[in-house]
Protein backbone atom coordinates (compact mmCIF):
# COMPACT_ATOMS: atom_id res chain seq x y z
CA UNK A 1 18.42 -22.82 -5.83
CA UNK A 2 20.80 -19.82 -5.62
CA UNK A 3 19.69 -16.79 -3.59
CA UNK A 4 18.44 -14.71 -6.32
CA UNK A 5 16.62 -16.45 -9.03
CA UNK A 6 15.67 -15.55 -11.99
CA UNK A 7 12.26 -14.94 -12.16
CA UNK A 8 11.28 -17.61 -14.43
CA UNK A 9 13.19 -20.00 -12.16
CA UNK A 10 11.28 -19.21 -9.47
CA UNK A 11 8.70 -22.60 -8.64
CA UNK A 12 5.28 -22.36 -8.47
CA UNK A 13 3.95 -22.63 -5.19
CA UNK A 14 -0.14 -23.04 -6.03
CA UNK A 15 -0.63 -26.48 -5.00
CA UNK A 16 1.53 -25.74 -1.80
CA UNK A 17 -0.62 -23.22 -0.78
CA UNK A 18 -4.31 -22.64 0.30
CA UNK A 19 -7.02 -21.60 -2.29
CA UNK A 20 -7.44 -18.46 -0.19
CA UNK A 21 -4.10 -17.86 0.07
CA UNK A 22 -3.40 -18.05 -3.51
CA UNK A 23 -6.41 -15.47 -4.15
CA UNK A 24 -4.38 -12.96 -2.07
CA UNK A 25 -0.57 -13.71 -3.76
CA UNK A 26 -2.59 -13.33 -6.98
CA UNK A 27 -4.10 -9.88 -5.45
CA UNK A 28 -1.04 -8.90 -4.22
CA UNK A 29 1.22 -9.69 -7.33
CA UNK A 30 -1.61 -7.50 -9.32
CA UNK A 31 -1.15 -4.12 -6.81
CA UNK A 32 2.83 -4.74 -6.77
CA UNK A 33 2.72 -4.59 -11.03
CA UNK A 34 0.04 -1.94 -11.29
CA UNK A 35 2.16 0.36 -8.85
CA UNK A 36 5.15 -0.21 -10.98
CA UNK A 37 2.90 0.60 -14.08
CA UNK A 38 2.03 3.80 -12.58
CA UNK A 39 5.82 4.95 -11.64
CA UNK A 40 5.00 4.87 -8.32
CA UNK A 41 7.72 2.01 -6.95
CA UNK A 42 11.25 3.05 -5.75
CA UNK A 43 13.89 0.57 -7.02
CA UNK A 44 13.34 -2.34 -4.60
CA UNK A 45 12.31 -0.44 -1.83
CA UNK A 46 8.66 0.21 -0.26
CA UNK A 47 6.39 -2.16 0.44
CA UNK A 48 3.35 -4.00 0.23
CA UNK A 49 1.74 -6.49 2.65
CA UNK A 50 -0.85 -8.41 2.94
CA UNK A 51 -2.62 -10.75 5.61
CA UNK A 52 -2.88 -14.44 4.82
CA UNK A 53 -6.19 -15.47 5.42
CA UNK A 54 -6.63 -18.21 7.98
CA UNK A 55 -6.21 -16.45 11.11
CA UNK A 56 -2.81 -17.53 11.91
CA UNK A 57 -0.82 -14.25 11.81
CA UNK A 58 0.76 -14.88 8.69
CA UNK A 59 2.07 -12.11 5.85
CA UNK A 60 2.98 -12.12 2.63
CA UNK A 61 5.86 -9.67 1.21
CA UNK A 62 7.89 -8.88 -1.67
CA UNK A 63 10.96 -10.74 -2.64
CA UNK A 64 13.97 -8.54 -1.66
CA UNK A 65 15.93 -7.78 -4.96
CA UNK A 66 13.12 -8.20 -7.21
CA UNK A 67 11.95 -4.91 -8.84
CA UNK A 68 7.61 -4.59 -8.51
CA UNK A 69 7.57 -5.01 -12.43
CA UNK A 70 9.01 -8.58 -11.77
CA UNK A 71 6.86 -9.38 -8.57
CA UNK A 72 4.47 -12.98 -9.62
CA UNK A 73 2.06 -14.62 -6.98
CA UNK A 74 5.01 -17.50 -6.60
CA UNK A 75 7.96 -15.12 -5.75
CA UNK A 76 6.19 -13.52 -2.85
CA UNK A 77 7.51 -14.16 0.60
CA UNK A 78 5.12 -15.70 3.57
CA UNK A 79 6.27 -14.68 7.29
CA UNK A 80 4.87 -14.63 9.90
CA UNK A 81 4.84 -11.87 12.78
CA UNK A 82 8.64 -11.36 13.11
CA UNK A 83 9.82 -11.71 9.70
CA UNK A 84 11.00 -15.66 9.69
CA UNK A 85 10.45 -16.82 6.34
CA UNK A 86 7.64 -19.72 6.92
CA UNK A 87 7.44 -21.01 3.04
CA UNK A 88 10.89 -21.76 1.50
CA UNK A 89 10.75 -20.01 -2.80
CA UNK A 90 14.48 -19.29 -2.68
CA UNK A 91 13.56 -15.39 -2.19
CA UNK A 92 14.98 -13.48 0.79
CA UNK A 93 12.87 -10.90 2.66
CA UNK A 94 14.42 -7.30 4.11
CA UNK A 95 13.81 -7.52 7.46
CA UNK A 96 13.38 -3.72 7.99
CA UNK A 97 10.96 -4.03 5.38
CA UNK A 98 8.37 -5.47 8.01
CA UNK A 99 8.99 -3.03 11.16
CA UNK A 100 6.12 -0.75 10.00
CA UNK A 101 3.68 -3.29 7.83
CA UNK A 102 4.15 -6.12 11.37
CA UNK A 103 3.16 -3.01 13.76
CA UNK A 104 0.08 -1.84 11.65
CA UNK A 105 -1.05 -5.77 10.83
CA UNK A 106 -0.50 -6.77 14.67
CA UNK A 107 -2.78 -3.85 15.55
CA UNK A 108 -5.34 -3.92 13.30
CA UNK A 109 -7.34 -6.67 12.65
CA UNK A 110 -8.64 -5.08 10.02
CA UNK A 111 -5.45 -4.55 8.11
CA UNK A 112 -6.03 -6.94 5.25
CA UNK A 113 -3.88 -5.35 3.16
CA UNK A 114 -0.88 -2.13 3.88
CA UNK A 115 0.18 -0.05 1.53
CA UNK A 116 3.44 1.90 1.71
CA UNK A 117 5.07 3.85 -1.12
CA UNK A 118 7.52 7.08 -1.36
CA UNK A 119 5.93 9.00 -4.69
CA UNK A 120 6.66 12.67 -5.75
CA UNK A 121 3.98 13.99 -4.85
CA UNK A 122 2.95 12.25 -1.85
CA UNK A 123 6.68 12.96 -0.60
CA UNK A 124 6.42 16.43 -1.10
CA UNK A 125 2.82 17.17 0.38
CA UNK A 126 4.52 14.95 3.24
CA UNK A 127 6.85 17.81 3.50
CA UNK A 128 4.50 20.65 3.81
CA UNK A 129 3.32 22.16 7.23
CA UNK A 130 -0.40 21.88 6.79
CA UNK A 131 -0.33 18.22 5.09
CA UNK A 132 -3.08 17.46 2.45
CA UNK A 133 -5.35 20.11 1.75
CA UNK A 134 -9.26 19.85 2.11
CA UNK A 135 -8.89 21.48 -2.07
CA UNK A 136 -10.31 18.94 -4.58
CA UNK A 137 -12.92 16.88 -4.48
CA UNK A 138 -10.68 14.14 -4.06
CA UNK A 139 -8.39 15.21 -1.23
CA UNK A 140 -11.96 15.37 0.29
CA UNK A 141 -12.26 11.76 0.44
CA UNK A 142 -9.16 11.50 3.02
CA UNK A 143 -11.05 14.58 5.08
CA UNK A 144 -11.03 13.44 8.65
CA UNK A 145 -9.41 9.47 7.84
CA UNK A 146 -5.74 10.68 7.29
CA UNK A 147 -3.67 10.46 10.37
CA UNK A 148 0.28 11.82 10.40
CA UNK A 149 3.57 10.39 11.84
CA UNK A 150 6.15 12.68 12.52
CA UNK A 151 9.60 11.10 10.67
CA UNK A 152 12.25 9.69 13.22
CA UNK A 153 14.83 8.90 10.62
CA UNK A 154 14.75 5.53 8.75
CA UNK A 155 12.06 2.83 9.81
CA UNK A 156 14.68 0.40 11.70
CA UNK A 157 13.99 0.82 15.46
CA UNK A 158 10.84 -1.02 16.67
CA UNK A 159 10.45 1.49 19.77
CA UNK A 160 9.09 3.62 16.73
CA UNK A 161 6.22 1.05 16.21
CA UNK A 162 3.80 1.92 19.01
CA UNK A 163 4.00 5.38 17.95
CA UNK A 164 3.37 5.24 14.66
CA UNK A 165 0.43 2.70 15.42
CA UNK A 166 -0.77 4.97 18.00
CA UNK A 167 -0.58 8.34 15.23
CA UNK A 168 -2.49 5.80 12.84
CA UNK A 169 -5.50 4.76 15.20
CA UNK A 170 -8.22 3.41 12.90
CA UNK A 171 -7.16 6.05 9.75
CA UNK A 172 -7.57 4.50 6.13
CA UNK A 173 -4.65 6.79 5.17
CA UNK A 174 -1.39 8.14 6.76
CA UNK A 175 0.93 11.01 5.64
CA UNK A 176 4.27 9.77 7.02
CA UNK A 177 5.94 13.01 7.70
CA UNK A 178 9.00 13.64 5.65
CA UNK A 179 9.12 10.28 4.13
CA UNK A 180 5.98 9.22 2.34
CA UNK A 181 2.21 7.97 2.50
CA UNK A 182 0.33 5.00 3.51
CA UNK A 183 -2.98 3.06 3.04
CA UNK A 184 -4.41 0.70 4.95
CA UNK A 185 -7.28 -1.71 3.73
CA UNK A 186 -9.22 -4.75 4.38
CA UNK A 187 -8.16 -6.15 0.67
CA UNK A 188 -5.46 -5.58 -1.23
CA UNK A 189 -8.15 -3.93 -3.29
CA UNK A 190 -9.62 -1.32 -1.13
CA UNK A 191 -6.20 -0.24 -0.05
CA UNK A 192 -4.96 -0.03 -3.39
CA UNK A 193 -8.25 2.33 -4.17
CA UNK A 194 -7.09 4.41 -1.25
CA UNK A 195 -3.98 4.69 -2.45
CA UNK A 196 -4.26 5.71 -5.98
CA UNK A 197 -7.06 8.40 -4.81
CA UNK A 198 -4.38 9.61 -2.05
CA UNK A 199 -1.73 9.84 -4.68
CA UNK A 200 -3.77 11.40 -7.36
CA UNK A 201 -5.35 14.31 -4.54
CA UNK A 202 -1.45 14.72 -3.42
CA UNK A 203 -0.29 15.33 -7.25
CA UNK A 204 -3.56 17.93 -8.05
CA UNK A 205 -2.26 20.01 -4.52
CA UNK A 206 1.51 20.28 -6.26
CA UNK A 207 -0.10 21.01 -9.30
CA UNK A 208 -2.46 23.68 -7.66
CA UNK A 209 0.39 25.48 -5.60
CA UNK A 210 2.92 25.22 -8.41
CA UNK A 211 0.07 27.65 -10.48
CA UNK A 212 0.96 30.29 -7.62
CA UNK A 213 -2.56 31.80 -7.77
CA UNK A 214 -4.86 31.98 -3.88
CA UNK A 215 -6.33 28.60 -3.11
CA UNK A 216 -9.72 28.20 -3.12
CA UNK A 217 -10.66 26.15 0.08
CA UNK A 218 -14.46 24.92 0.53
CA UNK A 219 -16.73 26.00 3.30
CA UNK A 220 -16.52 23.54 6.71
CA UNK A 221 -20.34 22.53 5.67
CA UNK A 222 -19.00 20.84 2.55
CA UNK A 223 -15.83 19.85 3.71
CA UNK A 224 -18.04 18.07 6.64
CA UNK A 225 -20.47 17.23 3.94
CA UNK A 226 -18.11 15.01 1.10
CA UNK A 227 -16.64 12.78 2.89
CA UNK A 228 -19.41 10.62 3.47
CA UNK A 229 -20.79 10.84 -0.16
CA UNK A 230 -17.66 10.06 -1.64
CA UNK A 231 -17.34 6.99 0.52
CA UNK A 232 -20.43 5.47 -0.37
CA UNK A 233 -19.59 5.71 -3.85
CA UNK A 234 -16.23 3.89 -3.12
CA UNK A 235 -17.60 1.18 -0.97
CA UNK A 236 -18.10 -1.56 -3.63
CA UNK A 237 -13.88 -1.03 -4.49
CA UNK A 238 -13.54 -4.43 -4.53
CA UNK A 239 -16.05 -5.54 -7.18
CA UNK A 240 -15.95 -2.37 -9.19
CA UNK A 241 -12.26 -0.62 -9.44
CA UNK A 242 -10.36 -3.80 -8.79
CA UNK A 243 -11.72 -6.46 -11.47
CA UNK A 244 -10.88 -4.00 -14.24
CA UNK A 245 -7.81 -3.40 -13.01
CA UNK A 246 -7.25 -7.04 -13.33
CA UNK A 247 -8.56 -7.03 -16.68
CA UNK A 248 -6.05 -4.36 -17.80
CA UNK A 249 -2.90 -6.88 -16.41
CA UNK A 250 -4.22 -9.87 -18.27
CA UNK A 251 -4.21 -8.35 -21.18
CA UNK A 252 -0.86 -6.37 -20.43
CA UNK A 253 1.44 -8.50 -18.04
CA UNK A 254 -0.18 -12.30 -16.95
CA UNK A 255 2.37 -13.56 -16.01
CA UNK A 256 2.02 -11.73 -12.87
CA UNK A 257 -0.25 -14.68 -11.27
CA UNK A 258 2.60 -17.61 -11.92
């Protein structure tokens, strides 16, 4: 098999694979398509990752060369903690790709799924001074669980891994200075919820500023007060949010879980 497939050439790999581990490709195809369905990919770059269940420090990736539109449960690279490929699909993996998703998945048990993407807006609010601002109701979700990581130039040097694991800590979400955002989740779910929450409070701040009138920021009682409402109403992400989402790609793209 050449290199680069095309995507219909590329083999099934269901009955070479785990139940569990399927469930997650399947998962994982479904965030890769829906963040292409939003505009929210960058050619082939950014990633997604997600933890192979099983306990054996495994990952699964995205193919390098394939665009996130093309992404299907079978095309998605397995490797384990430094990058070697573990389950042969004829897909190649970028190793830089893994620097950042290896550190945060090595450091956090919890990291079931990590979510990395370069958007508009989260690029620009990445950019400003003060970071996201405690201004809509949503942004107030991410009050107190965002960390920052101040940019050192393109994510190739894994000296840059401790810090950026350190800045992190045990934050949901993380504004990647100069360069872009980042969820973190247990499921490919929940950290796809975080993600299109972060975007969305990151693209009503541009919109706010861009209307050039005095922000309104909320008292420190609220601002201390929201957080913890709005998470209890987004703790059942995975059996709420999700299965429609899934819904919405069976009807639009299936072929995503081949």
């Amino acid at each position: 098999m050449s290199a680069n497939p095309a995507i219909h050439e590329t083999p099934s790999v269901r009955d070479r694979v785990s139940a569990a581990e399927w469930r997650v490709r399947c998962d994982l195809a479904a965030c890769y398509r829906l963040i292409a369905r939003h505009g929210w990919d960058d050619l082939i770059y950014t990633h997604i990752s997600a933890r192979v269940p099983g306990g054996d420090d495994h990952y699964l990736i995205n193919p390098f060369g394939l665009h996130f539109h093309e992404i299907t449960a079978s095309s998605l690279v397995k490797v384990d903690g430094d990058c070697n490929i573990l389950l042969e699909t004829g897909w190649s993996v970028n190793p830089a790709a893994f620097i950042i998703h290896g550190a945060i998945h090595r450091a956090r048990t919890d990291a079931g799924c990590v979510l990395h993407l370069h958007t508009v807006a989260g690029s620009a609010v990445s950019a400003q001074a003060r970071g996201l601002l405690p201004i809509t109701q949503t942004a107030l979700l991410f009050q107190g669980r965002t960390a920052y990581h101040d940019y050192e130039g393109l994510a190739l040097e894994e000296d840059e891994c401790d810090r950026l694991v350190a800045d992190l800590g045990e934050a949901s979400a993380m504004i990647l200075r100069n360069h872009g955002t980042l969820t973190v989740g247990p499921t490919v779910a929940k950290a796809y919820v975080f993600m299109n929450f972060l975007e969305k409070a990151c693209q009503m701040q541009i919109a706010a500023q861009a209307g050039g009138a005095e922000l309104v920021i909320p008292s420190p009682e609220v601002q201390a007060k929201v957080p913890a409402q709005i998470q209890a109403v987004f703790a059942s992400s995975d059996s709420l949010e999700w299965p429609g989402l899934i819904r919405l790609l069976e009807r639009e793209a299936p072929d995503y879980k081949t």
